[in-house]
N, C-alpha and C. Protein backbone atom coordinates (compact mmCIF):
# COMPACT_ATOMS: atom_id res chain seq x y z
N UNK A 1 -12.92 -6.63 -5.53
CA UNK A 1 -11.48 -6.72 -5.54
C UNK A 1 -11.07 -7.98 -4.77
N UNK A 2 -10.51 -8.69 -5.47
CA UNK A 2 -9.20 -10.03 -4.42
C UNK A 2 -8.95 -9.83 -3.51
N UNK A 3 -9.33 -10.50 -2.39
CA UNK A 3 -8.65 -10.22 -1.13
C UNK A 3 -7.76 -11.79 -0.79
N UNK A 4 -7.06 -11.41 0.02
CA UNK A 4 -6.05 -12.55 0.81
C UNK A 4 -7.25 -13.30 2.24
N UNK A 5 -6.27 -14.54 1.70
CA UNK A 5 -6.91 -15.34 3.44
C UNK A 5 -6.89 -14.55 4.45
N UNK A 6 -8.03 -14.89 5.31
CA UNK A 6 -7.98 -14.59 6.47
C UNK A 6 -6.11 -14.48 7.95
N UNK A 7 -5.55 -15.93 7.15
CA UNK A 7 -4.78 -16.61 7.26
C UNK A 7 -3.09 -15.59 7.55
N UNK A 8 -3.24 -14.67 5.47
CA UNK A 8 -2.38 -14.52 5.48
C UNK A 8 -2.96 -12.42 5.78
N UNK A 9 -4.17 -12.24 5.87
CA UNK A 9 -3.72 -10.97 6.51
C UNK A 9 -3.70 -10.91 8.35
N UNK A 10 -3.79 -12.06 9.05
CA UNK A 10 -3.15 -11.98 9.94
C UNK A 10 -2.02 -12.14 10.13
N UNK A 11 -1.33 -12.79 9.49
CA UNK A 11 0.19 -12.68 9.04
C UNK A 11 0.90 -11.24 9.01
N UNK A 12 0.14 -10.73 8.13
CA UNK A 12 0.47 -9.23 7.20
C UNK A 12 0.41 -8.38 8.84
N UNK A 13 -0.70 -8.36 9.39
CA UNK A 13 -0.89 -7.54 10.93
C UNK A 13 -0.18 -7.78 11.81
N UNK A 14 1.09 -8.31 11.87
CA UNK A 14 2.28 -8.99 12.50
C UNK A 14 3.03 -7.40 12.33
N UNK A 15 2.79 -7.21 11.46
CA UNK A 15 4.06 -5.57 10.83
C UNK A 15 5.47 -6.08 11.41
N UNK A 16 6.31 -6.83 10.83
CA UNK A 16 7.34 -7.59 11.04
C UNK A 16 8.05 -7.63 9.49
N UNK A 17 9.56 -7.25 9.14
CA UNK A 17 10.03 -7.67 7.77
C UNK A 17 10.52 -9.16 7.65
N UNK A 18 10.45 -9.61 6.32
CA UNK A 18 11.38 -10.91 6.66
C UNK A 18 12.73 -10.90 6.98
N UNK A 19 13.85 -11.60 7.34
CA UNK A 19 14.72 -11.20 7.54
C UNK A 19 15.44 -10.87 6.46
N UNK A 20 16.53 -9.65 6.33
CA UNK A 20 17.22 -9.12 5.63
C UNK A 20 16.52 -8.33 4.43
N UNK A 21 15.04 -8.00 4.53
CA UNK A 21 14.50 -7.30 4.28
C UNK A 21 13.66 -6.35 5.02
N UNK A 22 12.50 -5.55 4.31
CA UNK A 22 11.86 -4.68 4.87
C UNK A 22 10.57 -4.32 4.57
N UNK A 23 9.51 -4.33 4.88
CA UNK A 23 8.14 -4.51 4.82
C UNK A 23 7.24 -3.02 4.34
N UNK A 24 6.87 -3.00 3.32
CA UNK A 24 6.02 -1.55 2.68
C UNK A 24 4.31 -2.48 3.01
N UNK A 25 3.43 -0.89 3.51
CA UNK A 25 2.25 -1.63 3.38
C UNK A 25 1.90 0.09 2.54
N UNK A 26 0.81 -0.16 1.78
CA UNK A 26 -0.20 1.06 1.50
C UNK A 26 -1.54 0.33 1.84
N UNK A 27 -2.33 0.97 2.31
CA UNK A 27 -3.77 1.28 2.61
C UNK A 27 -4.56 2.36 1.92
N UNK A 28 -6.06 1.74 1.36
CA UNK A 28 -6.26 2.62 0.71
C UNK A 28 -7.53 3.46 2.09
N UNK A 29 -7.65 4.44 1.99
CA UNK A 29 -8.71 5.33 2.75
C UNK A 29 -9.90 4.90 2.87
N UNK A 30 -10.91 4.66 3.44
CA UNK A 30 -11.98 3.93 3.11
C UNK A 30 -12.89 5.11 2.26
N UNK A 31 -12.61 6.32 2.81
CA UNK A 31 -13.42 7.38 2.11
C UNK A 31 -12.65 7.83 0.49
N UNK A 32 -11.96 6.71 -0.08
CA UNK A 32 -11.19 6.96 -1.26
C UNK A 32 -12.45 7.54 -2.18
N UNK A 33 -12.34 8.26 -3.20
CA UNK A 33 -13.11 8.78 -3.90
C UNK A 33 -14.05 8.06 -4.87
N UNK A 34 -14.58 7.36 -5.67
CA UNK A 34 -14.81 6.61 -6.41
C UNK A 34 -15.29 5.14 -6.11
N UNK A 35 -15.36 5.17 -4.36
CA UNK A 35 -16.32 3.78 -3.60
C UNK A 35 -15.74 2.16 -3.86
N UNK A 36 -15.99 2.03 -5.02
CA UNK A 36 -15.41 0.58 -5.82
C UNK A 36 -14.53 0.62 -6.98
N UNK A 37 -13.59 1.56 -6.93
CA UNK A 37 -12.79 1.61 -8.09
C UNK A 37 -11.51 1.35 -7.39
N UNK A 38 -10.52 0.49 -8.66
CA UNK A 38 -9.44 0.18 -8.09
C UNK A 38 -8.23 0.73 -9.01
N UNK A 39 -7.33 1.21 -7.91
CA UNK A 39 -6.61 1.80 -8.30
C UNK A 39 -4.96 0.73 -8.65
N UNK A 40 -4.71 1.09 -9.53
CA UNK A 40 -3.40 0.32 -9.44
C UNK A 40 -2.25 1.45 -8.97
N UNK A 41 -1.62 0.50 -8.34
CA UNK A 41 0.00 1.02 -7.10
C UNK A 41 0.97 0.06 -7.53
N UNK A 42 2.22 0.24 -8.35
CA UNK A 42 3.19 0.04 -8.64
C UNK A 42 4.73 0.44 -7.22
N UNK A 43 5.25 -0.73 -7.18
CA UNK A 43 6.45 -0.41 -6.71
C UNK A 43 7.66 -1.12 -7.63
N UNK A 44 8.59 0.16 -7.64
CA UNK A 44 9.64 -0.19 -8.17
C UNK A 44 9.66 -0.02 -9.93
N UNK A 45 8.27 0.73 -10.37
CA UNK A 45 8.13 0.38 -11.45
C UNK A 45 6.64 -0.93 -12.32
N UNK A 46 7.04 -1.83 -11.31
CA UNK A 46 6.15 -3.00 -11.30
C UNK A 46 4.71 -3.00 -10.72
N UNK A 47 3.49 -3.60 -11.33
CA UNK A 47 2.54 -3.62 -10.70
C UNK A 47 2.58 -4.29 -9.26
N UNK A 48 2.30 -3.83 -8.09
CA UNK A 48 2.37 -4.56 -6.82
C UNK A 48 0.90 -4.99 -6.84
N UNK A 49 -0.04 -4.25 -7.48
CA UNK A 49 -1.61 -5.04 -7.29
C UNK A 49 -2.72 -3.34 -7.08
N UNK A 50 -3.49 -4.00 -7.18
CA UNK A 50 -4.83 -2.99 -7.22
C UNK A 50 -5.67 -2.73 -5.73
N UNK A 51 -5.67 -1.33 -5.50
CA UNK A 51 -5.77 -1.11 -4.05
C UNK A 51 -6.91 -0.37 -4.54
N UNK A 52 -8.16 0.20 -3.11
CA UNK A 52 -9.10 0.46 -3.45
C UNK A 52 -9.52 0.88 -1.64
N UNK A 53 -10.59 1.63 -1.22
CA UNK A 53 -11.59 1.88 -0.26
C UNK A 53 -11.24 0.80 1.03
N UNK A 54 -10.93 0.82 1.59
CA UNK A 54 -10.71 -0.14 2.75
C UNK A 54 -9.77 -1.62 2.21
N UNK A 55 -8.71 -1.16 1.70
CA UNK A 55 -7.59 -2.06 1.63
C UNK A 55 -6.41 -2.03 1.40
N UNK A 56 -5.84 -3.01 1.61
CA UNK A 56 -4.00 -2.37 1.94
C UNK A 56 -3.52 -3.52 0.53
N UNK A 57 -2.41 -2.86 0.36
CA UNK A 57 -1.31 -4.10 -0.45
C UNK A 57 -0.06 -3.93 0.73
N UNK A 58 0.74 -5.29 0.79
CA UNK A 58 1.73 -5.07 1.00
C UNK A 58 3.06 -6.25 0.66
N UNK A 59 4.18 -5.22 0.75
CA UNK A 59 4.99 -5.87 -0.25
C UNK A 59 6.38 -6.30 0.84
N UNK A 60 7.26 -7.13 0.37
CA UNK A 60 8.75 -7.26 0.88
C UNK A 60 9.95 -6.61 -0.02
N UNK A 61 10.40 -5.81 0.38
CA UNK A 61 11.62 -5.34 -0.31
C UNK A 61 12.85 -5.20 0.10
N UNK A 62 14.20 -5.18 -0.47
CA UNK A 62 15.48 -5.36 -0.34
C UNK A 62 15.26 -4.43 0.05
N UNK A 63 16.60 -4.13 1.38
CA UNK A 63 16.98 -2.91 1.70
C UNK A 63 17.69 -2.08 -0.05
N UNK A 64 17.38 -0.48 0.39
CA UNK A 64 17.76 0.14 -0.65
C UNK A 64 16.78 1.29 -0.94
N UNK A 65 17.09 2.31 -2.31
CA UNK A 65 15.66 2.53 -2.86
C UNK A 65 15.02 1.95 -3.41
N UNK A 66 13.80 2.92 -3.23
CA UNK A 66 12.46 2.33 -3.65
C UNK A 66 11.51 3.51 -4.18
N UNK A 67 10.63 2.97 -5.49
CA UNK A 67 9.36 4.25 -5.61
C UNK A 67 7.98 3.66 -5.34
N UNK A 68 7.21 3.95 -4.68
CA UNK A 68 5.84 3.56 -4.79
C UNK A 68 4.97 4.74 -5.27
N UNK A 69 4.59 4.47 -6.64
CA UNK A 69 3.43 5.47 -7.48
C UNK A 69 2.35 4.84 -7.67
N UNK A 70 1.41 5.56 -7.76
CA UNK A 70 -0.28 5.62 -8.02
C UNK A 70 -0.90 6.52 -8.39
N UNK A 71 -1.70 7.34 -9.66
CA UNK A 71 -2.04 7.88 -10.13
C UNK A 71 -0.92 8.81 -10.45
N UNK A 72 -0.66 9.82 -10.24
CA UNK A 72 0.18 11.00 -10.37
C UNK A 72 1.21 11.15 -9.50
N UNK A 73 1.32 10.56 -8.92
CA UNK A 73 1.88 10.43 -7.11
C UNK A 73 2.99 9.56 -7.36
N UNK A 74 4.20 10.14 -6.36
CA UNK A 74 5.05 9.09 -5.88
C UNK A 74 5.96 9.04 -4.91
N UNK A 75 6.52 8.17 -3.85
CA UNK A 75 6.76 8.49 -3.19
C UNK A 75 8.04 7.30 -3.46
N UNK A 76 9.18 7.82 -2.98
CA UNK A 76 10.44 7.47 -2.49
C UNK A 76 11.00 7.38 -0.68
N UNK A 77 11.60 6.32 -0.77
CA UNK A 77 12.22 5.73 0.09
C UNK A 77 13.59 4.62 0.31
N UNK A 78 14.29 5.03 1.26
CA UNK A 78 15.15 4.03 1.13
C UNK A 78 15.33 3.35 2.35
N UNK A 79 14.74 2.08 2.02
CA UNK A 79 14.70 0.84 2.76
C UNK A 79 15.29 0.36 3.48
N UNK A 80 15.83 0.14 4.94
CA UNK A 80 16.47 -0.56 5.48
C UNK A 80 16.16 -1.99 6.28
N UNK A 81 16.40 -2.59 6.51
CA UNK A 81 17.04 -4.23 7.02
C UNK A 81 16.20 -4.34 8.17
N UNK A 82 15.09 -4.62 8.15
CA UNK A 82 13.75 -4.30 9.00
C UNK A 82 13.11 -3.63 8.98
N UNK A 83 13.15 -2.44 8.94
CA UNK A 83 12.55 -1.23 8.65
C UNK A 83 10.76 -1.76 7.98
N UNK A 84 10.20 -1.00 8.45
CA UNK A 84 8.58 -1.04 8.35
C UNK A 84 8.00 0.23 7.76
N UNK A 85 7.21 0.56 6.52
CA UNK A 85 6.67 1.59 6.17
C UNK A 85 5.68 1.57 5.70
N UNK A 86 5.21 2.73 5.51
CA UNK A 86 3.76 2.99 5.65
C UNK A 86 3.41 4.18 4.73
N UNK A 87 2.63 4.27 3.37
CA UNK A 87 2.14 4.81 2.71
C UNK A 87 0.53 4.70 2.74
N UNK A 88 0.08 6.42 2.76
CA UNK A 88 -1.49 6.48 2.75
C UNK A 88 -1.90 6.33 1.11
N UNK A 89 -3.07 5.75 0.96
CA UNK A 89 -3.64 6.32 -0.52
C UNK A 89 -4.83 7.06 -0.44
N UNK A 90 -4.73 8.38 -0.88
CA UNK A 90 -6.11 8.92 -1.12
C UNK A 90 -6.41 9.56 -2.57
N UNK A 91 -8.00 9.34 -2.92
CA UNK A 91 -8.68 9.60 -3.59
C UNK A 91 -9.02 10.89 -4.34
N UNK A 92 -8.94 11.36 -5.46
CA UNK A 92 -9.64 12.77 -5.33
C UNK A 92 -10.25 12.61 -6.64
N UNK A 93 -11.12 13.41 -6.68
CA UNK A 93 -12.70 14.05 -7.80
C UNK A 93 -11.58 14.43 -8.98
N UNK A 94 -11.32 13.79 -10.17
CA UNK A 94 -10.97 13.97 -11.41
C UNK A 94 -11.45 13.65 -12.15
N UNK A 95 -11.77 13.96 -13.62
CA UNK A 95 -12.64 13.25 -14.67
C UNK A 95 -11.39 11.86 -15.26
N UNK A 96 -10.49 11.84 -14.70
CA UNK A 96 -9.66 10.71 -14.81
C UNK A 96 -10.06 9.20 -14.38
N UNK A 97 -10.28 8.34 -14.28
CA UNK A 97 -9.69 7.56 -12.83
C UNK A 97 -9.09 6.98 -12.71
N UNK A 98 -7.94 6.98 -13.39
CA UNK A 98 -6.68 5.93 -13.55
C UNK A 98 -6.16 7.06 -12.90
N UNK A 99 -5.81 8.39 -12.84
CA UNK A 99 -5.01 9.34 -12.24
C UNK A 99 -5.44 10.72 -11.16
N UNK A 100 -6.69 9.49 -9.97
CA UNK A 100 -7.21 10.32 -8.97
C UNK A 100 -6.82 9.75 -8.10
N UNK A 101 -5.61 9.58 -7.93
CA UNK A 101 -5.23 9.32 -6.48
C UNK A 101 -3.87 9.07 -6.48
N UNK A 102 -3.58 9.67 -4.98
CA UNK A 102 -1.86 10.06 -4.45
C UNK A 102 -1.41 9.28 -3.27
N UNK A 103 -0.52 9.04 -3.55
CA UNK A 103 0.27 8.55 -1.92
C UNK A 103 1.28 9.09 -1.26
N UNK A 104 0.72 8.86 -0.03
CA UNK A 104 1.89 9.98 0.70
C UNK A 104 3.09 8.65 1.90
N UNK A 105 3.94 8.79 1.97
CA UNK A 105 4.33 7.95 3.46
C UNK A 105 3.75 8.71 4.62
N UNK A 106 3.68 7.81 5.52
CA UNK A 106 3.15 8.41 6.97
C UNK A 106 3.62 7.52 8.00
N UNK A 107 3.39 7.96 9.05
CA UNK A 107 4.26 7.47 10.62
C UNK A 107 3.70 6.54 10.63
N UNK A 108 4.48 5.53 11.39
CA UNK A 108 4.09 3.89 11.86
C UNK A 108 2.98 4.04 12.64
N UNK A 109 2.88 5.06 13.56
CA UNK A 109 1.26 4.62 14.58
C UNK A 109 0.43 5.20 14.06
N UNK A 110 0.22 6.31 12.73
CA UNK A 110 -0.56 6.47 11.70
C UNK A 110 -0.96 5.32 10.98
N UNK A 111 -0.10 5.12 10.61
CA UNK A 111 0.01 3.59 9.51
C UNK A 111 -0.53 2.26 9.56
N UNK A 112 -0.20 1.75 11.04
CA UNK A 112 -0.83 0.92 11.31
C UNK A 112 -2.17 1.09 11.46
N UNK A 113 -2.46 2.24 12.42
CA UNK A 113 -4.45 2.17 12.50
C UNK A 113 -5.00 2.45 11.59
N UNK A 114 -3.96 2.35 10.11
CA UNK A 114 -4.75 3.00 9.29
C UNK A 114 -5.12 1.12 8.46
N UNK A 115 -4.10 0.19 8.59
CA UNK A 115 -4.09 -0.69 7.70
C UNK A 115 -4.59 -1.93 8.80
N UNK A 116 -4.53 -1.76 10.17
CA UNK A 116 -5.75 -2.08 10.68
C UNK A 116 -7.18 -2.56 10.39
N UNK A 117 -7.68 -1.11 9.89
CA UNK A 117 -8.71 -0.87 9.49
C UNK A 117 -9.28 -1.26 8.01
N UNK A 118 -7.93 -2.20 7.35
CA UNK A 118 -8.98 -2.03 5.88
C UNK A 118 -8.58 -3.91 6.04
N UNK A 119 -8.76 -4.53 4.46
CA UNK A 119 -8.65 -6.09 4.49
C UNK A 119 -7.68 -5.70 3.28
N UNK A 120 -6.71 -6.88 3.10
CA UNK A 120 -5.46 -7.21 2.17
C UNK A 120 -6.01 -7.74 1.57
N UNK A 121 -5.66 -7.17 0.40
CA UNK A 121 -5.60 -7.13 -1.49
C UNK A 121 -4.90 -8.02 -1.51
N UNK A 122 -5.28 -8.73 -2.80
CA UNK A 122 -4.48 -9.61 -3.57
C UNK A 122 -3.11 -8.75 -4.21
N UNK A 123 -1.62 -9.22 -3.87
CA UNK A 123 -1.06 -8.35 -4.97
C UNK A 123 -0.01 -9.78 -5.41
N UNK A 124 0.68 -8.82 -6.37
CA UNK A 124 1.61 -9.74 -7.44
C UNK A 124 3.10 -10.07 -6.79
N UNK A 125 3.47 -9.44 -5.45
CA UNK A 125 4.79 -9.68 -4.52
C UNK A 125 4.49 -11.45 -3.97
């Protein structure tokens, strides 16, 4: 899977929005189901990029709503004017694999040690 510069996922580990926006990260689990399979995670509708076992996407968005889906899953939010969030992705055993895996939002000091821990995906934001 694509990963980003060194460069710009220290950037990304800032967890800072730009101004007059607001910063979504997902991370995928490292124990995601399927080892090297990549999952695609849409926000808004749109592909944001392909997440997978130890990696995050993350995106900039207008304050407002928002959907972030992946497999069967989706999660809603509405965005505010800095505001920082944090969606988990995990994996599960389906004869699918375009539709084994869910995302949930989760707390910022969840969130971060979670996206910490993996390297930034290439995405399409």
């Amino acid at each position: 899977m694509p990963v980003t510069s060194e460069h710009q996922t220290a950037d990304a580990l800032q967890f800072q929005a730009d101004p007059g926006k607001a910063a979504i990260y997902i991370y995928g689990e490292g124990s995601l189901v399927g080892g090297s399979n990549k999952y695609p995670v849409f926000l808004d509708g749109h592909l944001l990029g392909n997440n997978g076992p130890g990696t995050f996407l993350a995106g900039s968005v207008s304050p407002g709503p928002h959907v972030i889906s992946a497999g069967v899953s989706q999660v809603m939010l509405t965005a505010t004017s800095g505001g920082i969030y944090f969606v988990r992705q995990t994996g599960h055993a389906t004869a699918s694999a375009a539709n084994n895996t869910t995302v949930r939002l989760i707390s910022p000091d969840e969130g971060k040690k979670g996206v910490r821990e993996c390297k930034q995906a290439a995405s399409n934001f």
